[in-house]
Protein backbone atom coordinates (compact mmCIF):
# COMPACT_ATOMS: atom_id res chain seq x y z
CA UNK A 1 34.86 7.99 19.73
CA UNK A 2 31.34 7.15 18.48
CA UNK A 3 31.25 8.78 15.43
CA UNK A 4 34.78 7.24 14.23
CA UNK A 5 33.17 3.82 15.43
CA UNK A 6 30.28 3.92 13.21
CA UNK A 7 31.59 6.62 10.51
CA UNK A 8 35.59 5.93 9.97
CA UNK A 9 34.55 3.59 6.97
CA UNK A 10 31.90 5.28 5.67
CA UNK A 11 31.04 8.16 2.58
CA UNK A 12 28.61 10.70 1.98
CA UNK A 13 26.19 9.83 -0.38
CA UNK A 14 22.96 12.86 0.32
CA UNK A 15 22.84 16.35 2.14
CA UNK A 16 19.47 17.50 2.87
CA UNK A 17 18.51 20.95 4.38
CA UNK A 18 14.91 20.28 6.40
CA UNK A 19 12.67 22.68 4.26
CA UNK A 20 13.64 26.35 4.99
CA UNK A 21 14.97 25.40 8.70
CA UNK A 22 18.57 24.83 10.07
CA UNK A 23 18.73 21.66 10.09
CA UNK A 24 21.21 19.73 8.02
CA UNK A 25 21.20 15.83 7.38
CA UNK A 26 24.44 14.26 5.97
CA UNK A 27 23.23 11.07 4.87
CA UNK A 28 26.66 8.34 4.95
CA UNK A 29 26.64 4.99 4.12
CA UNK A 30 28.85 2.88 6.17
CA UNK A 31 29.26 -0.74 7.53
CA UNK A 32 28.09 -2.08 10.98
CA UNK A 33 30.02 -4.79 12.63
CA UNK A 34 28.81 -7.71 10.26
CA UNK A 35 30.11 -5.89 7.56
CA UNK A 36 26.55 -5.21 5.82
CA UNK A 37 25.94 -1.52 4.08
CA UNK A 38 24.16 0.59 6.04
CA UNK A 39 23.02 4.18 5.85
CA UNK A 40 23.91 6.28 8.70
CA UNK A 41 22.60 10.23 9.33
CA UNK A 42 24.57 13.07 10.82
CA UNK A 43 21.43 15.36 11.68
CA UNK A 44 22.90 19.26 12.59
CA UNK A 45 20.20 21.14 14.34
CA UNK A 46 21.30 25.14 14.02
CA UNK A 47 18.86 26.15 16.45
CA UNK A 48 21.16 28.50 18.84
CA UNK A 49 21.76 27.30 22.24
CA UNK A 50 19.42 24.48 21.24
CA UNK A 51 22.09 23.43 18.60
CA UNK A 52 22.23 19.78 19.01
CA UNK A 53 23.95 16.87 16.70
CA UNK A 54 22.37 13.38 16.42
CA UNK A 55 23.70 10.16 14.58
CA UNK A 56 20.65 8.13 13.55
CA UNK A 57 20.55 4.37 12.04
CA UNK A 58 18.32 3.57 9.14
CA UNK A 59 15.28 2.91 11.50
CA UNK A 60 15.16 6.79 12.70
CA UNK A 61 16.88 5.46 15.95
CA UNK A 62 19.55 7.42 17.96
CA UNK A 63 22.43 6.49 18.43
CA UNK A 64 24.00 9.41 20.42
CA UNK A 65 23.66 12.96 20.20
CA UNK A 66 26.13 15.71 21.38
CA UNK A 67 23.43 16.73 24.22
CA UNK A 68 21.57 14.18 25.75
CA UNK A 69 18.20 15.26 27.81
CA UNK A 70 16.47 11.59 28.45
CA UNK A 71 13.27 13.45 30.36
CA UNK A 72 12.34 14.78 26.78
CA UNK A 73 13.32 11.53 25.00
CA UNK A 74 16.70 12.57 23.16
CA UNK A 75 19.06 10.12 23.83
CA UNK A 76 20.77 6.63 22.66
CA UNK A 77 17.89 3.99 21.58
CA UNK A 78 15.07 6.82 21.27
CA UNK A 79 13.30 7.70 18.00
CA UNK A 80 14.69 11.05 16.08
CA UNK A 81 11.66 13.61 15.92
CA UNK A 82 12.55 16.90 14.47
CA UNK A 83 11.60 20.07 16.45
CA UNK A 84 8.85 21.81 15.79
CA UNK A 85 8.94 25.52 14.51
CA UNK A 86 7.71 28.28 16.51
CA UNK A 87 3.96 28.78 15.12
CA UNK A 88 3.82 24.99 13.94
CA UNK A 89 1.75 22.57 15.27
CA UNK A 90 2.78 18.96 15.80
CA UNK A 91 -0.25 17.57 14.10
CA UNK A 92 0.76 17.68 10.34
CA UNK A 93 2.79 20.81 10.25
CA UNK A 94 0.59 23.42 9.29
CA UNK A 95 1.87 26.92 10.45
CA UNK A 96 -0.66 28.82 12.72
CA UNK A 97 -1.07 31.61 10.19
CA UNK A 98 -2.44 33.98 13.17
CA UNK A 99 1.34 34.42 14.31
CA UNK A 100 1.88 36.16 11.51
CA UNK A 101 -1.16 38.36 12.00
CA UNK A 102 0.24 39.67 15.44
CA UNK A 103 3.04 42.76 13.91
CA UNK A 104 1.29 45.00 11.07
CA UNK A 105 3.09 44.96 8.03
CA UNK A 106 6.01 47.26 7.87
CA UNK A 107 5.66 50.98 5.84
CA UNK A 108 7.14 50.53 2.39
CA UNK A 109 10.27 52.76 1.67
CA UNK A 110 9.83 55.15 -1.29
């Protein structure tokens, strides 16, 4: 019911894949209840059983998302954050590079 309220009259105008991640952001331009444009995102997070789907407003607010969990902020009227990749840290997003020093590399195959 949400998404038809705030996407029946809208189009896609942008798709944008979040670097190399799975996450997917339709960007639609619709038109709220005063009838002004406004851009609406679909934001898919592929993430396995942590596969959620958000609507967001212009401002980076939620609207709704498919799975709500208020005690870690995702949920109507909160501000969309991306998750954070395994390795990343949430100052900047620079990749601990030691992660990748944990497995030696694998033999090559002749």
């Amino acid at each position: 019911m949400l998404l038809r309220k705030y996407l029946e009259p809208s189009r896609l105008i942008g798709l944008t894949q979040q670097g190399a991640d799975r996450i997917v952001h339709l960007h639609l331009e619709g038109v709220d209840p005063a009838g002004e444009l406004v851009e609406y995102r679909l934001v898919f997070e592929l993430l396995g059983r942590h596969s959620n789907l958000y609507l967001v407003d212009q401002e980076g607010t939620i609207l709704d998302a498919i799975k709500r969990f208020p005690e870690a902020g995702i949920g109507p009227g909160s501000a969309y954050r991306a998750p954070l990749r395994s390795g990343q840290t949430g100052t900047g997003g620079a990749i601990d590079k030691t992660a990748f020093n944990r497995y030696p590399p694998r033999a090559r195959r002749k």
